[in-house]
N, C-alpha and C. Protein backbone atom coordinates (compact mmCIF):
# COMPACT_ATOMS: atom_id res chain seq x y z
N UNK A 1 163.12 80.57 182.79
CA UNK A 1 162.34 79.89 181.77
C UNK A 1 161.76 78.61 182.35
N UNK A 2 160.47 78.43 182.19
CA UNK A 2 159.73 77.57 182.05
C UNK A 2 160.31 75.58 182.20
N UNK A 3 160.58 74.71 182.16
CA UNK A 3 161.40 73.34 181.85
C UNK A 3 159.41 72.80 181.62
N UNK A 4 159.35 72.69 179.89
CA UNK A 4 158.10 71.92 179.71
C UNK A 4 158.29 70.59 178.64
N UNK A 5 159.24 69.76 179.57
CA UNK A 5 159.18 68.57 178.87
C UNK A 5 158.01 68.22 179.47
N UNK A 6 159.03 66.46 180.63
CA UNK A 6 158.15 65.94 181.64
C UNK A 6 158.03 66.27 182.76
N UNK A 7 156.69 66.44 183.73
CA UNK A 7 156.93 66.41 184.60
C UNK A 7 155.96 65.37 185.65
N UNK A 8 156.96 65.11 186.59
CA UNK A 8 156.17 64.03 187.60
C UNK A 8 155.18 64.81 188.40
N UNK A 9 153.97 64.47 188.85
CA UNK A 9 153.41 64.42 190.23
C UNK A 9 153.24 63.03 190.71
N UNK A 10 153.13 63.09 191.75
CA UNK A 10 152.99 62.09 192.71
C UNK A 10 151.98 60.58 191.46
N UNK A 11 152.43 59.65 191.21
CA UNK A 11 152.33 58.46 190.56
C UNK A 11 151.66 59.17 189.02
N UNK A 12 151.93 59.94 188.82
CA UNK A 12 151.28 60.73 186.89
C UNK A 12 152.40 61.23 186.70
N UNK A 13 152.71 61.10 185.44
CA UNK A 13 153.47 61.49 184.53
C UNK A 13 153.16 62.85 183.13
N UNK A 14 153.42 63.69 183.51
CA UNK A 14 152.61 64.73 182.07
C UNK A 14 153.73 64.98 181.42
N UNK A 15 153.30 64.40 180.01
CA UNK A 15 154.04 64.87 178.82
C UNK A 15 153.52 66.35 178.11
N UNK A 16 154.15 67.10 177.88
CA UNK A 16 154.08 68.42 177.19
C UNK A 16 154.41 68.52 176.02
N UNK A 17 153.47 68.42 174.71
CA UNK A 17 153.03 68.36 173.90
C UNK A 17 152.56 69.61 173.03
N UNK A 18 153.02 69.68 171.81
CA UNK A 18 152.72 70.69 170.69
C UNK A 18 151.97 69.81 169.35
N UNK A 19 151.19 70.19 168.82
CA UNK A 19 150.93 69.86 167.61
C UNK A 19 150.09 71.09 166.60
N UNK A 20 150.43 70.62 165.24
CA UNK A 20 149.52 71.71 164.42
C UNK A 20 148.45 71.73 163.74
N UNK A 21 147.55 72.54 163.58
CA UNK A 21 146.29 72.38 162.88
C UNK A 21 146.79 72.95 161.34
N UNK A 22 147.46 72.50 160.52
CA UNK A 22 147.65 72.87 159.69
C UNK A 22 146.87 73.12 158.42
N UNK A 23 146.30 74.17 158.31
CA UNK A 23 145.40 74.23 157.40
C UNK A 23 145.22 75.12 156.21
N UNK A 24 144.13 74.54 154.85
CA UNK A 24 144.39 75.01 153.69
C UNK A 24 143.20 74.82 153.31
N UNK A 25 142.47 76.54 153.13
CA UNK A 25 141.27 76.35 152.95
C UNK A 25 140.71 75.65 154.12
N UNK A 26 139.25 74.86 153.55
CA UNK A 26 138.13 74.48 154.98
C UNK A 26 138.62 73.06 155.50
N UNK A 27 140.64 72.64 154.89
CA UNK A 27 141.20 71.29 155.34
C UNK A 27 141.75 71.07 156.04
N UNK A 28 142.20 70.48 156.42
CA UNK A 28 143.65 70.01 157.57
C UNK A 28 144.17 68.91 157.64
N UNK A 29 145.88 69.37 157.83
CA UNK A 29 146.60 67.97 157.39
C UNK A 29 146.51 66.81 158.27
N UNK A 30 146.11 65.97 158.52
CA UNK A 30 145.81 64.41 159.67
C UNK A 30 147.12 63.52 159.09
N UNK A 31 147.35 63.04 159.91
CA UNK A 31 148.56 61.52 159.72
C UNK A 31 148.15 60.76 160.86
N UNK A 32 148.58 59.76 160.18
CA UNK A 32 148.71 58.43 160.79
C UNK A 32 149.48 57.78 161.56
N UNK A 33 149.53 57.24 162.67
CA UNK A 33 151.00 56.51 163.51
C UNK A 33 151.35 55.69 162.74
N UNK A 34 152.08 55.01 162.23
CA UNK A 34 152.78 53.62 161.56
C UNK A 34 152.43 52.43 162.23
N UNK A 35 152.42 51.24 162.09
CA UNK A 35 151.74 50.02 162.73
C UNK A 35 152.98 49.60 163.82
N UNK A 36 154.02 50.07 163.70
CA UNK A 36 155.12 49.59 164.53
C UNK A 36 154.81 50.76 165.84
N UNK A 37 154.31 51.75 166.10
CA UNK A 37 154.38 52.59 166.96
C UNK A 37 153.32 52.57 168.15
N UNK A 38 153.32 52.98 169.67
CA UNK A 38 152.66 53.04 170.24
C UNK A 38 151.01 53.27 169.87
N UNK A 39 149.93 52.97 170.05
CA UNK A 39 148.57 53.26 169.47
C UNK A 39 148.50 53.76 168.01
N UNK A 40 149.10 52.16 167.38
CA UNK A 40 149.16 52.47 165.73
C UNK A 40 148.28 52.61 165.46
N UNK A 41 148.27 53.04 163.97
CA UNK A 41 147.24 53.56 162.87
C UNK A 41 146.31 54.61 163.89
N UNK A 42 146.50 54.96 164.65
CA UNK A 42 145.69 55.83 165.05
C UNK A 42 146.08 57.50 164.66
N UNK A 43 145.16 58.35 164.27
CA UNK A 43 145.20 59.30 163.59
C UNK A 43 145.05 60.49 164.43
N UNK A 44 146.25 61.63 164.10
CA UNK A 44 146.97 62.59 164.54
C UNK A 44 146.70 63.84 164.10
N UNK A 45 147.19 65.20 164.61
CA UNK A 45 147.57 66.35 163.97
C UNK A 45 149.36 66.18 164.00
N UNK A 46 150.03 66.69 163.40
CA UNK A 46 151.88 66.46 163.93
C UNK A 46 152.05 67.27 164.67
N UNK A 47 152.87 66.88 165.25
CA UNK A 47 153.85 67.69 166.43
C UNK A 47 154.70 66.80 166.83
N UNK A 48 154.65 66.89 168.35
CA UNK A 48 155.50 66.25 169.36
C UNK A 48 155.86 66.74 170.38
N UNK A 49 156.87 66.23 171.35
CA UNK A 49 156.91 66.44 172.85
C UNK A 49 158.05 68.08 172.60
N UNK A 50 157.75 68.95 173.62
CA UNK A 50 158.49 70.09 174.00
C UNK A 50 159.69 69.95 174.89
N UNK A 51 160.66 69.64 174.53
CA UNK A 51 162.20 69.37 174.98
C UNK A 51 162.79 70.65 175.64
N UNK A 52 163.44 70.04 176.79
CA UNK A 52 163.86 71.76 177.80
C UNK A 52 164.15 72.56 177.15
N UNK A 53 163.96 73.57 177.88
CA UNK A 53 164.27 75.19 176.79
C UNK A 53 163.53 75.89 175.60
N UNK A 54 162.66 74.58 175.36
CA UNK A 54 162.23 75.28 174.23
C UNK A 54 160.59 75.94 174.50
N UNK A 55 160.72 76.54 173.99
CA UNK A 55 158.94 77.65 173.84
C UNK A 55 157.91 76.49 173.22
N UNK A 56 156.66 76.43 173.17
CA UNK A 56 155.87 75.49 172.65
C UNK A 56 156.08 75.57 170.97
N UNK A 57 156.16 77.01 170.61
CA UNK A 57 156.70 77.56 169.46
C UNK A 57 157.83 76.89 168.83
N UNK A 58 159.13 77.00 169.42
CA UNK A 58 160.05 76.50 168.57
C UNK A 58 159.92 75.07 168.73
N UNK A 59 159.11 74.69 169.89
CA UNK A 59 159.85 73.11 169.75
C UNK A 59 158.28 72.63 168.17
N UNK A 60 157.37 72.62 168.24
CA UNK A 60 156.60 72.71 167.11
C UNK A 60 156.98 72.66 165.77
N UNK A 61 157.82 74.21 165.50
CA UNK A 61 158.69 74.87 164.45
C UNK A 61 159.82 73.06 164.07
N UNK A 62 160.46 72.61 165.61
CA UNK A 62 161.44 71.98 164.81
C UNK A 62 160.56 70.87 164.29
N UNK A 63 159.19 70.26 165.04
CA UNK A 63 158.62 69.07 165.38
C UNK A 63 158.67 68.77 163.53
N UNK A 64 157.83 69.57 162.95
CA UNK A 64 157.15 69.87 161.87
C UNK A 64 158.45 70.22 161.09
N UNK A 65 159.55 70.60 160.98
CA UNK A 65 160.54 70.64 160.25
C UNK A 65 161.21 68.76 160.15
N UNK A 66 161.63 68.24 161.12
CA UNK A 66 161.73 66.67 161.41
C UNK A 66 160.65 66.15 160.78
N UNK A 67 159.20 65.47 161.13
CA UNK A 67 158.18 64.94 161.06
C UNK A 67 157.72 65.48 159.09
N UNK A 68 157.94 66.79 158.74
CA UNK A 68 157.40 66.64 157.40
C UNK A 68 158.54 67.70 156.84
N UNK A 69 159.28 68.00 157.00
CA UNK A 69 160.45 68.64 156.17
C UNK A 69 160.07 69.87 155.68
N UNK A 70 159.02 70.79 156.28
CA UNK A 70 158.87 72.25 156.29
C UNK A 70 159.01 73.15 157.73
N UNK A 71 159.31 74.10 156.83
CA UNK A 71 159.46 75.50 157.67
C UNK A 71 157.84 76.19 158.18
N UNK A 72 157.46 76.49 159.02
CA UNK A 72 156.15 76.54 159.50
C UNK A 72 156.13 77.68 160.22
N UNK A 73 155.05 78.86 159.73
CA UNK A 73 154.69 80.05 160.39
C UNK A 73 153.67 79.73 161.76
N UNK A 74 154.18 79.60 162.77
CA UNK A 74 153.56 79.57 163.95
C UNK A 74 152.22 80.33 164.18
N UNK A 75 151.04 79.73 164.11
CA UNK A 75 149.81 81.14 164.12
C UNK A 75 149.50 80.80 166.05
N UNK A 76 148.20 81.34 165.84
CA UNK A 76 147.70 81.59 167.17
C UNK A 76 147.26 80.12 168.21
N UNK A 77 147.46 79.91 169.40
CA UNK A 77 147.03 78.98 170.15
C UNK A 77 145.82 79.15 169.83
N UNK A 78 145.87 77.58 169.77
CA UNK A 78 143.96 77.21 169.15
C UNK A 78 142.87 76.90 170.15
N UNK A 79 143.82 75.47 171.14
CA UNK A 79 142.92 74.45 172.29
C UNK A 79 144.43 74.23 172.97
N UNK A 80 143.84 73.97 174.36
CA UNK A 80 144.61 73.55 175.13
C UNK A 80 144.26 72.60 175.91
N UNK A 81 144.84 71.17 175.87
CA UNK A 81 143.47 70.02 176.46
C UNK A 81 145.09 69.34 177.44
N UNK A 82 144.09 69.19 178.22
CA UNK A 82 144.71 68.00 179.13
C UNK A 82 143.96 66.71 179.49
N UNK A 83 144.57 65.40 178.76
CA UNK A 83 144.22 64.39 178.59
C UNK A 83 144.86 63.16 179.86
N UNK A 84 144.01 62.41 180.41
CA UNK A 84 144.65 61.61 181.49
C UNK A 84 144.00 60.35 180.92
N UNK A 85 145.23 59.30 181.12
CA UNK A 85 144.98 57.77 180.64
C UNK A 85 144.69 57.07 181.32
N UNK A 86 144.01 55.80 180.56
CA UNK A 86 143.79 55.44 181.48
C UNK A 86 144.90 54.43 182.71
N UNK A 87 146.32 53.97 181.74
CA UNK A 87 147.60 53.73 182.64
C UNK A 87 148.12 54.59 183.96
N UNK A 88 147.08 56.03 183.96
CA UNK A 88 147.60 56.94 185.19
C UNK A 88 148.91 58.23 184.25
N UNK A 89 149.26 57.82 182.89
CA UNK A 89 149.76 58.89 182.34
C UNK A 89 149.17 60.44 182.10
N UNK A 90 149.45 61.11 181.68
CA UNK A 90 148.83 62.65 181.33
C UNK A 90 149.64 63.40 180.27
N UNK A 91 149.02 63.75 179.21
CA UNK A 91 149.02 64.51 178.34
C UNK A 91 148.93 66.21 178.27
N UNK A 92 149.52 67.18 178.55
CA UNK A 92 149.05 68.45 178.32
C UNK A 92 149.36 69.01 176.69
N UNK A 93 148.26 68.85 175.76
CA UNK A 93 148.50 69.27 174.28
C UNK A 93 148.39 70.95 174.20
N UNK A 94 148.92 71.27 173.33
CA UNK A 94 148.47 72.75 172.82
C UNK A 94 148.63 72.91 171.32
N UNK A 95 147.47 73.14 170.59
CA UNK A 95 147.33 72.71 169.45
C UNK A 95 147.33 74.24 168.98
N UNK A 96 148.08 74.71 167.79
CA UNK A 96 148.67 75.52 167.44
C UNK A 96 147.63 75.93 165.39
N UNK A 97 147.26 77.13 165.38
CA UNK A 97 147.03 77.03 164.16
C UNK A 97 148.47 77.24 163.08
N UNK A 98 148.27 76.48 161.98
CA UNK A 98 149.88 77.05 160.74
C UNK A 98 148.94 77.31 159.73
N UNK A 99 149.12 78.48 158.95
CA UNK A 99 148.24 78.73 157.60
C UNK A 99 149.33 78.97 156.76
N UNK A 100 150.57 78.97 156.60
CA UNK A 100 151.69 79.05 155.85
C UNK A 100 152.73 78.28 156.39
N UNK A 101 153.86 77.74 155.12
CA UNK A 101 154.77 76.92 155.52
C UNK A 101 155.61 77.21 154.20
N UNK A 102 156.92 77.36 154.28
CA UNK A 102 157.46 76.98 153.26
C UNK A 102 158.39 75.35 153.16
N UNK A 103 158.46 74.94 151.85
CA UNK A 103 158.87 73.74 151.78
C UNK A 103 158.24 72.62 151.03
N UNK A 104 158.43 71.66 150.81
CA UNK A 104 157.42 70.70 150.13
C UNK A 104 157.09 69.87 151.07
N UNK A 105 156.04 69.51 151.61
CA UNK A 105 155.54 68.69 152.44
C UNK A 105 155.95 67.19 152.02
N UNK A 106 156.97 66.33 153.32
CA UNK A 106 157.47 65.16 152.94
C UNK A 106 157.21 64.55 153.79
N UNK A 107 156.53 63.34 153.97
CA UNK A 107 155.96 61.79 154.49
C UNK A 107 157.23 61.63 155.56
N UNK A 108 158.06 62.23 156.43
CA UNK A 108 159.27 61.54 157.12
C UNK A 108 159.45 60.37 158.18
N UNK A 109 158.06 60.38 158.94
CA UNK A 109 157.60 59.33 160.12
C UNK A 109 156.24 58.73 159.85
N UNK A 110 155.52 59.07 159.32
CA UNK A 110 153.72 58.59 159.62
C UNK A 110 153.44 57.67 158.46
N UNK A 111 152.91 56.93 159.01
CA UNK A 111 152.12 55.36 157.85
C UNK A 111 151.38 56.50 156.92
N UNK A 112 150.67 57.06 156.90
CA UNK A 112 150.19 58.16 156.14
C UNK A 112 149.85 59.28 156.54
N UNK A 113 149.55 60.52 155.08
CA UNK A 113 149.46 61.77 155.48
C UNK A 113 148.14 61.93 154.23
N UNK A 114 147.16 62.74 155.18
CA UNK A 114 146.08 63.30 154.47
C UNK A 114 145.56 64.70 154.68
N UNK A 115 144.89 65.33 153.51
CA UNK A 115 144.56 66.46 153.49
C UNK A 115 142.79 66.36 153.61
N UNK A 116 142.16 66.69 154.73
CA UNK A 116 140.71 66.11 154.80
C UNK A 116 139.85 67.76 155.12
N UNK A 117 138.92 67.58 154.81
CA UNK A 117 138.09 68.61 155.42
C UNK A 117 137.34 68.99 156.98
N UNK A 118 137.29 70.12 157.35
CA UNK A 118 137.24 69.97 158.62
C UNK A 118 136.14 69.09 159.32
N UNK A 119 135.17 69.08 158.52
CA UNK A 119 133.68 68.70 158.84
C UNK A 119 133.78 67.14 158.70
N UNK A 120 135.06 66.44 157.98
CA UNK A 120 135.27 64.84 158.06
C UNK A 120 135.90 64.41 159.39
N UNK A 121 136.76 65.40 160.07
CA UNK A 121 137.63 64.69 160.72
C UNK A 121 137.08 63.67 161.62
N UNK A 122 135.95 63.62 162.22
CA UNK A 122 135.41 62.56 163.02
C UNK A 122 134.80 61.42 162.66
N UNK A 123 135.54 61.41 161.05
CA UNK A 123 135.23 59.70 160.70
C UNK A 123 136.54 59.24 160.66
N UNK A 124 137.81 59.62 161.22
CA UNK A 124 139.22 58.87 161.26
C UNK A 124 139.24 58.68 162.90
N UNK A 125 139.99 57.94 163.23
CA UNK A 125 140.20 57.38 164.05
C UNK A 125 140.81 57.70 164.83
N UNK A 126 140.96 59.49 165.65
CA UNK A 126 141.64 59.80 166.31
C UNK A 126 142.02 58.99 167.98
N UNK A 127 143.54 59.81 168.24
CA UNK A 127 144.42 59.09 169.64
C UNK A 127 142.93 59.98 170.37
N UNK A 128 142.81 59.70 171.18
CA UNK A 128 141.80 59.63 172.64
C UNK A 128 141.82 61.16 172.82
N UNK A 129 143.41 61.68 173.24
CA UNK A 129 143.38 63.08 173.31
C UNK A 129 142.82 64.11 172.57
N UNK A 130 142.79 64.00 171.38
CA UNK A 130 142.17 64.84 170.22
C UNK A 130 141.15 64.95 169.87
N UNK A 131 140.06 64.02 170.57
CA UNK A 131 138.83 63.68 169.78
C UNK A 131 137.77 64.47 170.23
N UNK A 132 137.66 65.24 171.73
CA UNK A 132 137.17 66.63 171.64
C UNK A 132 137.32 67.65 170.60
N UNK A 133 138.76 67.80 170.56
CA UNK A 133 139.42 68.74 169.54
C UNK A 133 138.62 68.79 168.45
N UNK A 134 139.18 67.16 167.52
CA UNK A 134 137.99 66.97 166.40
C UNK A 134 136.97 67.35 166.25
N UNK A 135 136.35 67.15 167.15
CA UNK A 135 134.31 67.08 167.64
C UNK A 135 134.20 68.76 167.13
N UNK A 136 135.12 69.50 167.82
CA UNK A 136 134.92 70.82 167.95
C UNK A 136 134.97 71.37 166.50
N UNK A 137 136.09 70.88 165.84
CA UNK A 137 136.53 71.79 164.63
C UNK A 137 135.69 70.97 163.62
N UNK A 138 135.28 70.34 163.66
CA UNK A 138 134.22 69.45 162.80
C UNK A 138 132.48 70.27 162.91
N UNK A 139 132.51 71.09 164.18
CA UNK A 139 131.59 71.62 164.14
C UNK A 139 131.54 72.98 163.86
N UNK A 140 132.76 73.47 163.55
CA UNK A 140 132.67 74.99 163.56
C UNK A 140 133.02 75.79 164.42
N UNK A 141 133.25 75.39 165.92
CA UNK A 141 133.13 75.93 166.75
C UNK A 141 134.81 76.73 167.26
N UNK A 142 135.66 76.18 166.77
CA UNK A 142 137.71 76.17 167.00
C UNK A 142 137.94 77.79 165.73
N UNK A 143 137.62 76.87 164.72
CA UNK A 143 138.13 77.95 163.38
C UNK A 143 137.37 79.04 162.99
């Protein structure tokens, strides 16, 4: 099996990353970082980092069980972006569609949580990594 936390190359660092496009109807759920957190208020899909052993799948499944307190039907890989900072860090995301979840969706980490339409998302203020992503599904072109 695979080990897709972190891994080093020579002075870069890549974090391995899941998040979800969670969507309902032509929306999707966006949150917010909290003002205490690395690149606050800046606006997200949820997820989080993929911890050894786990599949991009389950670690997602737990991300989204932690982060909003549902159970989440894993759909199809959406985008797969690899983002480099400008500190010399690296990002590898894989953004996941969910069209079902059971549970009540609960606020557990993020300054806020919104339900927006796809064609808005590029008036919030996405992290750096996502904002292709956005561009894309704002145009039609992802979903």
């Amino acid at each position: 099996m695979t080990d897709h936390n972190t891994t080093r190359n020579p002075g870069k660092t890549i974090r391995y990353v899941v998040a979800a496009l969670i969507l309902r109807g032509d929306e999707v759920l966006v949150c917010q970082r909290r003002p205490d957190q690395p690149m606050s208020l800046k606006w997200e899909f949820p997820g989080g980092k993929i911890e050894p052993g786990e599949s991009p799948e389950q670690a997602l499944r737990r991300e989204l069980d932690e982060e909003l307190g549902i159970h989440a039907e894993i759909g199809a890989l959406i985008a797969h972006v690899r983002h480099n900072y400008r500190n010399g860090g690296a990002v590898d995301l894989q953004f996941f569609a969910v069209h079902s979840f059971q549970g009540e969706l609960t606020n557990r980490i993020f300054h806020d949580l919104r339900w927006t339409r796809l064609q808005t998302l590029p008036e919030f203020d996405f992290l750096a990594a996502d904002r292709e992503l956005v561009r894309d599904l704002a145009a039609g072109k992802l979903l």
